[in-house]
N, C-alpha and C. Protein backbone atom coordinates (compact mmCIF):
# COMPACT_ATOMS: atom_id res chain seq x y z
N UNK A 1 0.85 -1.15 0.00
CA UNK A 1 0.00 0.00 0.00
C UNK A 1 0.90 1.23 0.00
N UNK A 2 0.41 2.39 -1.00
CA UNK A 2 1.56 3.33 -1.00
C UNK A 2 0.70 4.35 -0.76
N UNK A 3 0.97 5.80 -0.39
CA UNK A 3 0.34 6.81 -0.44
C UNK A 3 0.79 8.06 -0.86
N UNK A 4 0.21 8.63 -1.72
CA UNK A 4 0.64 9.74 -2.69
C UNK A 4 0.59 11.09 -1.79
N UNK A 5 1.17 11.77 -2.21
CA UNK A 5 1.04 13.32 -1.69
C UNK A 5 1.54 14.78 -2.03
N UNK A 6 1.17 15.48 -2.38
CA UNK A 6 1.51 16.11 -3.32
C UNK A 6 2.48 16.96 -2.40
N UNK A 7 3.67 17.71 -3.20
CA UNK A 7 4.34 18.28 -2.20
C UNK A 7 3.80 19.87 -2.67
N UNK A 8 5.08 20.38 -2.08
CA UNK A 8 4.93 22.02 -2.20
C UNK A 8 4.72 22.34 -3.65
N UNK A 9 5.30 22.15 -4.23
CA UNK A 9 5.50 22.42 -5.45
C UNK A 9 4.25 21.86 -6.54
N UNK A 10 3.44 20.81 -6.00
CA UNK A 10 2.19 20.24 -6.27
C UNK A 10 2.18 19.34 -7.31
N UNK A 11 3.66 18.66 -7.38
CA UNK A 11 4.12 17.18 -7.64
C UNK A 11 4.04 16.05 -7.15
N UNK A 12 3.36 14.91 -7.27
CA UNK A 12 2.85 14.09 -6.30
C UNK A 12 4.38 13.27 -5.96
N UNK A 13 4.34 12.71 -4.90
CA UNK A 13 5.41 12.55 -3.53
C UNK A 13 4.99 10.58 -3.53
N UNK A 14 5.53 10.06 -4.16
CA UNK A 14 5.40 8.75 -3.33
C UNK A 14 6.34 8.28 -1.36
N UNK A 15 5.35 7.68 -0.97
CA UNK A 15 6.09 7.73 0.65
C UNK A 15 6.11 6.01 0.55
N UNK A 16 7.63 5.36 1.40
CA UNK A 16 8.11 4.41 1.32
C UNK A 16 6.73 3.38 2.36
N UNK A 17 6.35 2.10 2.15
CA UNK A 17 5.30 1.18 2.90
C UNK A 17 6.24 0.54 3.74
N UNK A 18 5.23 -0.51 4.33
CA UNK A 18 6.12 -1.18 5.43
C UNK A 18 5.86 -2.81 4.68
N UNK A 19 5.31 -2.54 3.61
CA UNK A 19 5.41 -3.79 2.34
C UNK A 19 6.61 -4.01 1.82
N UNK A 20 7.46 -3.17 1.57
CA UNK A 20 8.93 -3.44 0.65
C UNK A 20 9.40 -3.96 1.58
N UNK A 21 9.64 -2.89 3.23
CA UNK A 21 10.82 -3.12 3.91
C UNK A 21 10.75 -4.69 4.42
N UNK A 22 9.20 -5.10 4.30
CA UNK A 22 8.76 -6.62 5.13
C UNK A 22 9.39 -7.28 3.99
N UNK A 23 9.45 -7.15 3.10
CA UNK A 23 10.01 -8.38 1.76
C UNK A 23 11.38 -8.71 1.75
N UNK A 24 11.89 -7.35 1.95
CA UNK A 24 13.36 -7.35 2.14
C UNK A 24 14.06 -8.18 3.11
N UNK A 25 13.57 -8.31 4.46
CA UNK A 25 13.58 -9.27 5.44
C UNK A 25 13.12 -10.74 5.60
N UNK A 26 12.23 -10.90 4.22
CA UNK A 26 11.85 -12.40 4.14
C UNK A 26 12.75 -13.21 2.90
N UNK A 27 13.48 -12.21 2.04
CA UNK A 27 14.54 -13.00 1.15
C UNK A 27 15.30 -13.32 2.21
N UNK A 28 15.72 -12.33 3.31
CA UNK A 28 16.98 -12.67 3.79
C UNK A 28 16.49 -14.00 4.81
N UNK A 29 15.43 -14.07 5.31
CA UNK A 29 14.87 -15.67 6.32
C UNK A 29 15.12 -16.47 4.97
N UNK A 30 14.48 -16.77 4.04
CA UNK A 30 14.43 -17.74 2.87
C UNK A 30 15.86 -17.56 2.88
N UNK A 31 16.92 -17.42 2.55
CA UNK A 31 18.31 -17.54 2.33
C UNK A 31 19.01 -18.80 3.62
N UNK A 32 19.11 -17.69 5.01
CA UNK A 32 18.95 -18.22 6.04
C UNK A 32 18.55 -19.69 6.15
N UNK A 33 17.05 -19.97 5.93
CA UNK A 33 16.60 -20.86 5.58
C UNK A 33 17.41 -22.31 4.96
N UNK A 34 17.31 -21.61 3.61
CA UNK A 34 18.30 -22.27 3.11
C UNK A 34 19.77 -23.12 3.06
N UNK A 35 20.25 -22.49 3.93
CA UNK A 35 22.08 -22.23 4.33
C UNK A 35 21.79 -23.49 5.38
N UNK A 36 20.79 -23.20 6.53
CA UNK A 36 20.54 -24.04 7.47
C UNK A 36 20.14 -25.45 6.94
N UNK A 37 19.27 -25.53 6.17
CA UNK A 37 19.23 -26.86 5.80
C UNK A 37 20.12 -27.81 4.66
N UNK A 38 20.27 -27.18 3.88
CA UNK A 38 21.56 -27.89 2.60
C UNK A 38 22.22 -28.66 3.59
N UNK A 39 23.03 -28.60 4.42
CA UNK A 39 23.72 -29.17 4.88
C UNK A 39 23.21 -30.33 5.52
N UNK A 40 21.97 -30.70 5.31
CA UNK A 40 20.97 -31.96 6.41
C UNK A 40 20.35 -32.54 4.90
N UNK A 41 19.88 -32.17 3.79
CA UNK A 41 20.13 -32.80 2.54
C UNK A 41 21.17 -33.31 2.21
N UNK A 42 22.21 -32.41 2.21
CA UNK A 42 23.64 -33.46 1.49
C UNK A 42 23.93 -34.82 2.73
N UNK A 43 23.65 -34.51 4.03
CA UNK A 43 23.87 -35.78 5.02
C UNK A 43 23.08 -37.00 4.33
N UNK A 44 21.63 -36.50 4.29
CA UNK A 44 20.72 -37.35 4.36
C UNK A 44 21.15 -38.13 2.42
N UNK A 45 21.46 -37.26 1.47
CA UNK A 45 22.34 -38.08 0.14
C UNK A 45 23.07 -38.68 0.41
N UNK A 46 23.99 -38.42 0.88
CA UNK A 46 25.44 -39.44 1.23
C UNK A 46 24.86 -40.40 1.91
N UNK A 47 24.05 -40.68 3.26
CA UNK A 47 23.27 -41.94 3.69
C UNK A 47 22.80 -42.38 2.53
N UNK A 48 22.10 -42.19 1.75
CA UNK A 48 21.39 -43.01 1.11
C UNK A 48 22.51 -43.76 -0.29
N UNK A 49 23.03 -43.00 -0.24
CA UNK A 49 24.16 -43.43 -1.55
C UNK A 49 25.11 -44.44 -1.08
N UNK A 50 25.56 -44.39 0.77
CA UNK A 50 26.02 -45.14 1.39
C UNK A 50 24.96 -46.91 1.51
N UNK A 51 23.79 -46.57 1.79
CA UNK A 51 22.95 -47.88 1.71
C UNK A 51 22.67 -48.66 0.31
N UNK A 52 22.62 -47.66 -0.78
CA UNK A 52 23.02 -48.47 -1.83
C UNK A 52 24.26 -49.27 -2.27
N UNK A 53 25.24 -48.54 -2.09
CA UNK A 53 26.76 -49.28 -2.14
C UNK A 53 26.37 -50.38 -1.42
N UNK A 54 26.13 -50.18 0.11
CA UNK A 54 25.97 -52.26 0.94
C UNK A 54 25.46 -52.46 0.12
N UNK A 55 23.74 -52.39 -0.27
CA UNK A 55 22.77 -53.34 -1.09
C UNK A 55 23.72 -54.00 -2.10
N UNK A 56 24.31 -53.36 -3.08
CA UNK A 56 25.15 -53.56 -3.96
C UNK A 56 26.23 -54.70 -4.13
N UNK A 57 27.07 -54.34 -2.50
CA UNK A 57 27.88 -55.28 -2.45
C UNK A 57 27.37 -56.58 -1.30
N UNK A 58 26.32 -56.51 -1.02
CA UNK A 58 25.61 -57.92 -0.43
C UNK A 58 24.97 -58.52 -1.76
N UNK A 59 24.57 -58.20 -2.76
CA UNK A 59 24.09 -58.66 -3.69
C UNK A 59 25.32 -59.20 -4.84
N UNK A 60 26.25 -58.71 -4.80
CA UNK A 60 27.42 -59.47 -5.32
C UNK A 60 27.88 -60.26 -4.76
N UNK A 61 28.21 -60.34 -3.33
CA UNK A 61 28.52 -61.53 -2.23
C UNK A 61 27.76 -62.86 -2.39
N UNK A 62 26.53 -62.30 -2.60
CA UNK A 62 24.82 -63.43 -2.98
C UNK A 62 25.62 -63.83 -4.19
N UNK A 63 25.58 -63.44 -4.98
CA UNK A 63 25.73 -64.08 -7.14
C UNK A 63 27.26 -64.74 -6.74
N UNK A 64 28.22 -64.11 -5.76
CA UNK A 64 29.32 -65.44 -5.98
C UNK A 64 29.49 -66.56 -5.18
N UNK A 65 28.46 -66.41 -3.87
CA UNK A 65 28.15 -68.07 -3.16
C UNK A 65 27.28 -68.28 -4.32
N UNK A 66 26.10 -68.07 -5.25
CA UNK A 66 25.65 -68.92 -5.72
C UNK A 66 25.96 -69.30 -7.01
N UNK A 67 27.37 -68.69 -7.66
CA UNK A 67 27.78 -69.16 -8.63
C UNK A 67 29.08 -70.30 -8.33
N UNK A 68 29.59 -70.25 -7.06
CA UNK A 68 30.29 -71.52 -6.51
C UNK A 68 29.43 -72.38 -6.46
N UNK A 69 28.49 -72.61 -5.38
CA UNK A 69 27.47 -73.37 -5.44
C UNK A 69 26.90 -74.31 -6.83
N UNK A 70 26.50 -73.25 -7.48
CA UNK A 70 26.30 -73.67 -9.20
C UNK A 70 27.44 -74.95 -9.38
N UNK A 71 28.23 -74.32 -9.77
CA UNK A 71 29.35 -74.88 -9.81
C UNK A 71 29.97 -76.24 -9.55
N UNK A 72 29.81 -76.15 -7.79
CA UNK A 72 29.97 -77.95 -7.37
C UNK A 72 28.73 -78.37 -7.32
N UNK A 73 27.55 -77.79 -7.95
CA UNK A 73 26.20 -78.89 -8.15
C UNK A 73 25.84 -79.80 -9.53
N UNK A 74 27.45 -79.25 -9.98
CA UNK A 74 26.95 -80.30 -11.58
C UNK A 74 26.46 -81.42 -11.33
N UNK A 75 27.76 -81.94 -10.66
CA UNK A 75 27.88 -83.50 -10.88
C UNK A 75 29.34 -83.91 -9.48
N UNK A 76 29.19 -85.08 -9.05
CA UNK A 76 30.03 -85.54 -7.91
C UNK A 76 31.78 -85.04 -8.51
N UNK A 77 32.05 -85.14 -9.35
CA UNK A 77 33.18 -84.57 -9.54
C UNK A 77 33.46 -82.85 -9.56
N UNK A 78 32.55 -82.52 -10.08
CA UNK A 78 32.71 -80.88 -9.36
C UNK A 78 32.24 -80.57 -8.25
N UNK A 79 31.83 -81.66 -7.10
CA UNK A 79 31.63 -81.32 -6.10
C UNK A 79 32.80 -81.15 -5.26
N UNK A 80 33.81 -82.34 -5.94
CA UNK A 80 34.98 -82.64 -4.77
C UNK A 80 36.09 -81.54 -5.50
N UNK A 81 35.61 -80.97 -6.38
CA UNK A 81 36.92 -79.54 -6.85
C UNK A 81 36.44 -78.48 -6.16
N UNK A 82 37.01 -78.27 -5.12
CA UNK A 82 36.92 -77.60 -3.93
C UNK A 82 37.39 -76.15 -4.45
N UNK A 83 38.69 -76.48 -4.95
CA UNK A 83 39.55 -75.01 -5.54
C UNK A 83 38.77 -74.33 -7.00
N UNK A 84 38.18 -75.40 -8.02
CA UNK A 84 36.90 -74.96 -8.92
C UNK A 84 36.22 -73.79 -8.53
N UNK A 85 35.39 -74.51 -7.38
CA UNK A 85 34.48 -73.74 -6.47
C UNK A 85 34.85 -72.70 -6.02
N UNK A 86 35.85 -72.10 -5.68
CA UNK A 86 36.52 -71.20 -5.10
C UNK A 86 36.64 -69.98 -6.25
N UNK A 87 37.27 -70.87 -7.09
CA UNK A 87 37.53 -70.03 -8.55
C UNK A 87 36.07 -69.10 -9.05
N UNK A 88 35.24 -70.24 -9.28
CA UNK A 88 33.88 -69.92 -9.87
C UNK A 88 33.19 -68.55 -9.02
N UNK A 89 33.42 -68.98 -7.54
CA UNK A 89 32.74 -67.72 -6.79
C UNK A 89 33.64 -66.33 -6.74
N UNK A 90 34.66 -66.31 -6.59
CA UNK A 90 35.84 -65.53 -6.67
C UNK A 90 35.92 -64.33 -8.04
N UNK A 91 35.31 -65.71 -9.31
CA UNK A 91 35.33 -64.96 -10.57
C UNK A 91 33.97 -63.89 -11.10
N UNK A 92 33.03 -64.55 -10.20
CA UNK A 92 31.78 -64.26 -10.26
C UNK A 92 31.52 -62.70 -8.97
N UNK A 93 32.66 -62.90 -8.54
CA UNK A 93 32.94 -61.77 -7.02
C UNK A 93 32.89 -60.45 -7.80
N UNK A 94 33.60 -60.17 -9.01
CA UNK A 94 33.65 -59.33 -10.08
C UNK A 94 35.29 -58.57 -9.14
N UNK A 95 35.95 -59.20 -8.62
CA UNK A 95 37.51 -58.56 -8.31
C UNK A 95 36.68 -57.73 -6.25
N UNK A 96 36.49 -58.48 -5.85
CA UNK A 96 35.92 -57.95 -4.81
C UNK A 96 36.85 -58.16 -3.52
N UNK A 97 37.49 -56.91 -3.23
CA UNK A 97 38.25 -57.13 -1.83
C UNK A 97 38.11 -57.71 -1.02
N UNK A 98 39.30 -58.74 -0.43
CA UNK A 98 38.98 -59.72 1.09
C UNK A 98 37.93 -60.07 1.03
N UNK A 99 37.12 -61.20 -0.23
CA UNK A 99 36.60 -61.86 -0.41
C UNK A 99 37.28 -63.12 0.30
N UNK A 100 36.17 -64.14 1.11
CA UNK A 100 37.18 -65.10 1.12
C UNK A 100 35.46 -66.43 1.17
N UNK A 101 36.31 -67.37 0.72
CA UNK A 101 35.06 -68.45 0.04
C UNK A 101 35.66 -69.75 0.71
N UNK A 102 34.58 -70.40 1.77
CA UNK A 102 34.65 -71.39 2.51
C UNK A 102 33.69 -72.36 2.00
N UNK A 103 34.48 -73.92 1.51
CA UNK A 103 33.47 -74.95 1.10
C UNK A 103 33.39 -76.20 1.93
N UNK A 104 31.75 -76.53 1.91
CA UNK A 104 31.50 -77.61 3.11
C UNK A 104 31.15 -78.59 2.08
N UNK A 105 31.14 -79.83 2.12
CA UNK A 105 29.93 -80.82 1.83
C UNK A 105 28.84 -81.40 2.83
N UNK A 106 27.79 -81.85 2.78
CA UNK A 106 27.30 -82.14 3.46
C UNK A 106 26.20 -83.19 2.69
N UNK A 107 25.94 -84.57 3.59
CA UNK A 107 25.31 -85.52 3.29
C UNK A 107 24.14 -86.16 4.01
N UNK A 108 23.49 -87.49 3.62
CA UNK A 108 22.47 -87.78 4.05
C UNK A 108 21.35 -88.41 3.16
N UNK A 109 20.38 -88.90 3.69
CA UNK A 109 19.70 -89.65 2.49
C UNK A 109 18.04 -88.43 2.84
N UNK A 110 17.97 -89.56 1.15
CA UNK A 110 16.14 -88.42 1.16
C UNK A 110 15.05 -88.88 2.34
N UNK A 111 15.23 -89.97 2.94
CA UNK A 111 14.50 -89.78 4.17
C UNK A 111 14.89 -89.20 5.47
N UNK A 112 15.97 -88.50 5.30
CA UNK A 112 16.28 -88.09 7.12
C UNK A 112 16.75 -86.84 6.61
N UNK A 113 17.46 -85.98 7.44
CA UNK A 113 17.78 -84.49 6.83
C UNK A 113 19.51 -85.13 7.24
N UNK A 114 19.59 -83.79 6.51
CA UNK A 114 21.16 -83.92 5.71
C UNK A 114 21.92 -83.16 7.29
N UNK A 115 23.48 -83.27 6.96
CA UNK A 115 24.35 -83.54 7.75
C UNK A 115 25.04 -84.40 8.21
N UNK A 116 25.25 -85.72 7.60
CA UNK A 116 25.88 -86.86 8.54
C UNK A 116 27.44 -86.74 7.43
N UNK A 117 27.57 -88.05 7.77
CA UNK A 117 29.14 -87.62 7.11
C UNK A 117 28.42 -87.96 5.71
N UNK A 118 29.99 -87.93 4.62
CA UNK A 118 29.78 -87.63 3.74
C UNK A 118 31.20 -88.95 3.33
N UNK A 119 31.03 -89.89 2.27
CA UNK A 119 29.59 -90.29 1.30
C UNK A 119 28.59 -90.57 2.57
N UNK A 120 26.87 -90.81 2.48
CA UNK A 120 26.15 -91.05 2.99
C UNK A 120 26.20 -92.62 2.84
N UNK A 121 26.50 -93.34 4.01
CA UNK A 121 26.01 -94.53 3.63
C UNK A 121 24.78 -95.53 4.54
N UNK A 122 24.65 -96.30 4.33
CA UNK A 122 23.45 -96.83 5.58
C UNK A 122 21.72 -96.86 4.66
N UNK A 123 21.73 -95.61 3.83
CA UNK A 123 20.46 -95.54 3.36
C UNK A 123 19.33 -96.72 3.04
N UNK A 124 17.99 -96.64 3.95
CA UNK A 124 17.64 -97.98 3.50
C UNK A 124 16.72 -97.95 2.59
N UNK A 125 16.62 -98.50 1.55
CA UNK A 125 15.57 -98.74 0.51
C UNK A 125 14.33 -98.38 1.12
N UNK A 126 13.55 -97.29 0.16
CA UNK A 126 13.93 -96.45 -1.16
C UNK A 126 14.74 -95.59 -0.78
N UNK A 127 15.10 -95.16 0.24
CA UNK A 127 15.90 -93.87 0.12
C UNK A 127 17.33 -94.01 -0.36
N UNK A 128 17.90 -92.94 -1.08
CA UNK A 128 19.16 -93.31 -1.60
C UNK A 128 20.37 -91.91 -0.98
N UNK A 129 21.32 -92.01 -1.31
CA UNK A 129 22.21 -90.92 -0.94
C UNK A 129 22.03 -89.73 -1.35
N UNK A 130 22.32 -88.33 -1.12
CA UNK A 130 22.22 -86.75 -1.04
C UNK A 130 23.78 -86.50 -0.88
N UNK A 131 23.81 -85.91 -1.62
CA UNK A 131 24.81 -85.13 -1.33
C UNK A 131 25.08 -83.66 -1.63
N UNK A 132 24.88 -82.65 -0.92
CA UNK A 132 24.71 -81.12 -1.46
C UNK A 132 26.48 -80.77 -1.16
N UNK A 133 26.46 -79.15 -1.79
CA UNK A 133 27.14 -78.23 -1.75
C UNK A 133 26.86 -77.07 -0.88
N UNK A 134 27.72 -76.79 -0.06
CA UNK A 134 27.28 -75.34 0.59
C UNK A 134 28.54 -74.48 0.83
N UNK A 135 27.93 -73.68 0.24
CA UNK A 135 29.65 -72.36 -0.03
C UNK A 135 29.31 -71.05 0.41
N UNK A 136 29.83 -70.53 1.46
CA UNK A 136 29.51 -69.63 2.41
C UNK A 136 30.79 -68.43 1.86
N UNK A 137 30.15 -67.06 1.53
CA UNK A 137 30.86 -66.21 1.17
C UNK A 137 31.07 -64.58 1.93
N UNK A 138 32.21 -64.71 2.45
CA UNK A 138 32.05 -63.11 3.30
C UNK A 138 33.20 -62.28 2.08
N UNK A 139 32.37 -60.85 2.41
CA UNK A 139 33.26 -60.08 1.82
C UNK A 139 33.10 -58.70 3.11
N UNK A 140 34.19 -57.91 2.79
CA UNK A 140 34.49 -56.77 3.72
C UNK A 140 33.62 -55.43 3.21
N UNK A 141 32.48 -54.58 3.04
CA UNK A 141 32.15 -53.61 3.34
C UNK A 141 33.06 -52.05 3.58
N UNK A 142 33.56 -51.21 3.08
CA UNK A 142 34.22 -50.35 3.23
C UNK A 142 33.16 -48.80 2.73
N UNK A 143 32.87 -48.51 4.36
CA UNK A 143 32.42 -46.89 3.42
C UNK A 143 33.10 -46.19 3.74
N UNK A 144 32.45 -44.99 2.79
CA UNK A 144 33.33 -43.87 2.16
C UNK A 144 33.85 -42.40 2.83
N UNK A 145 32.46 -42.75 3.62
CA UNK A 145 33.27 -41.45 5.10
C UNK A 145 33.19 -42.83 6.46
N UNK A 146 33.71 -42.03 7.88
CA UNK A 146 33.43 -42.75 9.00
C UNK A 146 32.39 -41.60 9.13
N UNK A 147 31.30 -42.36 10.10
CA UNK A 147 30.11 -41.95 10.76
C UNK A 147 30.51 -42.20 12.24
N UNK A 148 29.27 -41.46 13.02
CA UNK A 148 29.92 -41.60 14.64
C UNK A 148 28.83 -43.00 14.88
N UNK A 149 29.27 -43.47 15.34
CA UNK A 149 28.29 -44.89 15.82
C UNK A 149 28.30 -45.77 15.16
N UNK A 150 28.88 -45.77 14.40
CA UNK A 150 29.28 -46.80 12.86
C UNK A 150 30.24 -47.16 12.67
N UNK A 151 30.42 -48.38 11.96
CA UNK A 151 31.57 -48.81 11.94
C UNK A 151 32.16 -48.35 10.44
N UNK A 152 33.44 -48.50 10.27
CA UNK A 152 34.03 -48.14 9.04
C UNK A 152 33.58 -48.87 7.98
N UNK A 153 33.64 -50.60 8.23
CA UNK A 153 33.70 -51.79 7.81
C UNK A 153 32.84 -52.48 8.18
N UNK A 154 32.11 -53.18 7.11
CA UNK A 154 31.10 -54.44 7.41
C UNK A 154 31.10 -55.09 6.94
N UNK A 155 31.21 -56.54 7.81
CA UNK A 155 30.95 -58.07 6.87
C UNK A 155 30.36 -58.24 6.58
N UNK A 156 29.82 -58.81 5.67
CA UNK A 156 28.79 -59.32 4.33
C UNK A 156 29.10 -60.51 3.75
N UNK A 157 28.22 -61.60 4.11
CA UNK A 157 28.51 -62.80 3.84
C UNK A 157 27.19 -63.24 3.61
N UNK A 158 27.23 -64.67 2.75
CA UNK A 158 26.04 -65.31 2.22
C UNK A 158 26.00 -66.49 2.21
N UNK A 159 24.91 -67.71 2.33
CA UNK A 159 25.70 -69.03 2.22
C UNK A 159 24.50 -69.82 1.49
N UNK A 160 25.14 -70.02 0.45
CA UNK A 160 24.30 -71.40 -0.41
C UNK A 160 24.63 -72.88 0.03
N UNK A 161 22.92 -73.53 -0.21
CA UNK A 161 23.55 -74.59 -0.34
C UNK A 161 22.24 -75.60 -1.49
N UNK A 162 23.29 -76.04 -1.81
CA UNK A 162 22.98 -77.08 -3.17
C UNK A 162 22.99 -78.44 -2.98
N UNK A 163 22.10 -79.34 -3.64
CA UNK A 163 21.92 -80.50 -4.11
C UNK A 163 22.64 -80.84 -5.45
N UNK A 164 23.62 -81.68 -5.07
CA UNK A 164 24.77 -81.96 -6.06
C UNK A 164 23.64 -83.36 -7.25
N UNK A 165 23.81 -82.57 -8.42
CA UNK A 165 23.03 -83.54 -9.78
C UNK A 165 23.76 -85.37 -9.90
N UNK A 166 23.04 -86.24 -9.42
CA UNK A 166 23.91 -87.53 -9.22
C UNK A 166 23.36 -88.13 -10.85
């Protein structure tokens, strides 16, 4: 709201509102504003860019236990290539730091659950021998800043296990 007035001279006079001076003071809050929060966006990006990287590298940890796995489930002879297995998950790791790939066998027949030693023997008609694969894969986690309450590093490990094709 402005108000006119003519002066002496009987030229009209604009007089300053308390509309401009209020505007002038609300760029500078909106700025303010601004300054204060950016810095709680870029936190809250970097978290989230940080939870994708894990997802990322737990899901590669997953594809190389189950491409070992794959692997010694051909057939009884790629079960007992232990170092195969190793290879296969390792290669499938895509070059993944302090990866490290631990292989079990484990046996038993189709009527009882698995675990006994391995070959299974004893099985009594119909049941016949089992023999799976199980390849347990940790890899190391490294993010990109330290956080307070957090650790630098996280293990990430996965473990398949397979029914070896007789």
């Amino acid at each position: 709201m402005s108000f006119a007035m003519k002066s002496e001279t009987g030229s009209p006079v604009k007089i300053a509102t308390r509309r401009t001076t209020r505007r002038a003071r609300q760029s500078g809050q909106a700025l303010l504003e601004v300054a204060l929060v950016t810095p709680l966006l870029l936190l809250l990006a970097v978290g989230i860019i940080e939870i994708g990287r894990y997802a990322y590298y737990s899901i590669l940890v997953a594809d190389a236990a189950r491409a070992g796995a794959q692997y010694g489930a051909q057939n009884l002879a790629t079960a007992a290539d232990t170092a195969g297995i190793r290879t296969a998950a390792e290669n499938d790791g895509q070059n993944l730091s302090q990866l490290r790939v631990t292989v079990r066998h484990e046996c038993g027949c189709t009527g009882s659950s698995i675990g006994g030693a391995c070959p299974a023997t004893g099985c009594a008609s119909p049941n016949h021998a089992l023999v799976y694969v199980k390849v347990t894969v940790t890899g190391k986690f490294n993010s990109l800043f330290k956080y307070p309450g957090i650790p630098q590093s996280i293990d990430c490990d996965s473990t398949e296990l397979m029914r070896v094709a007789q």
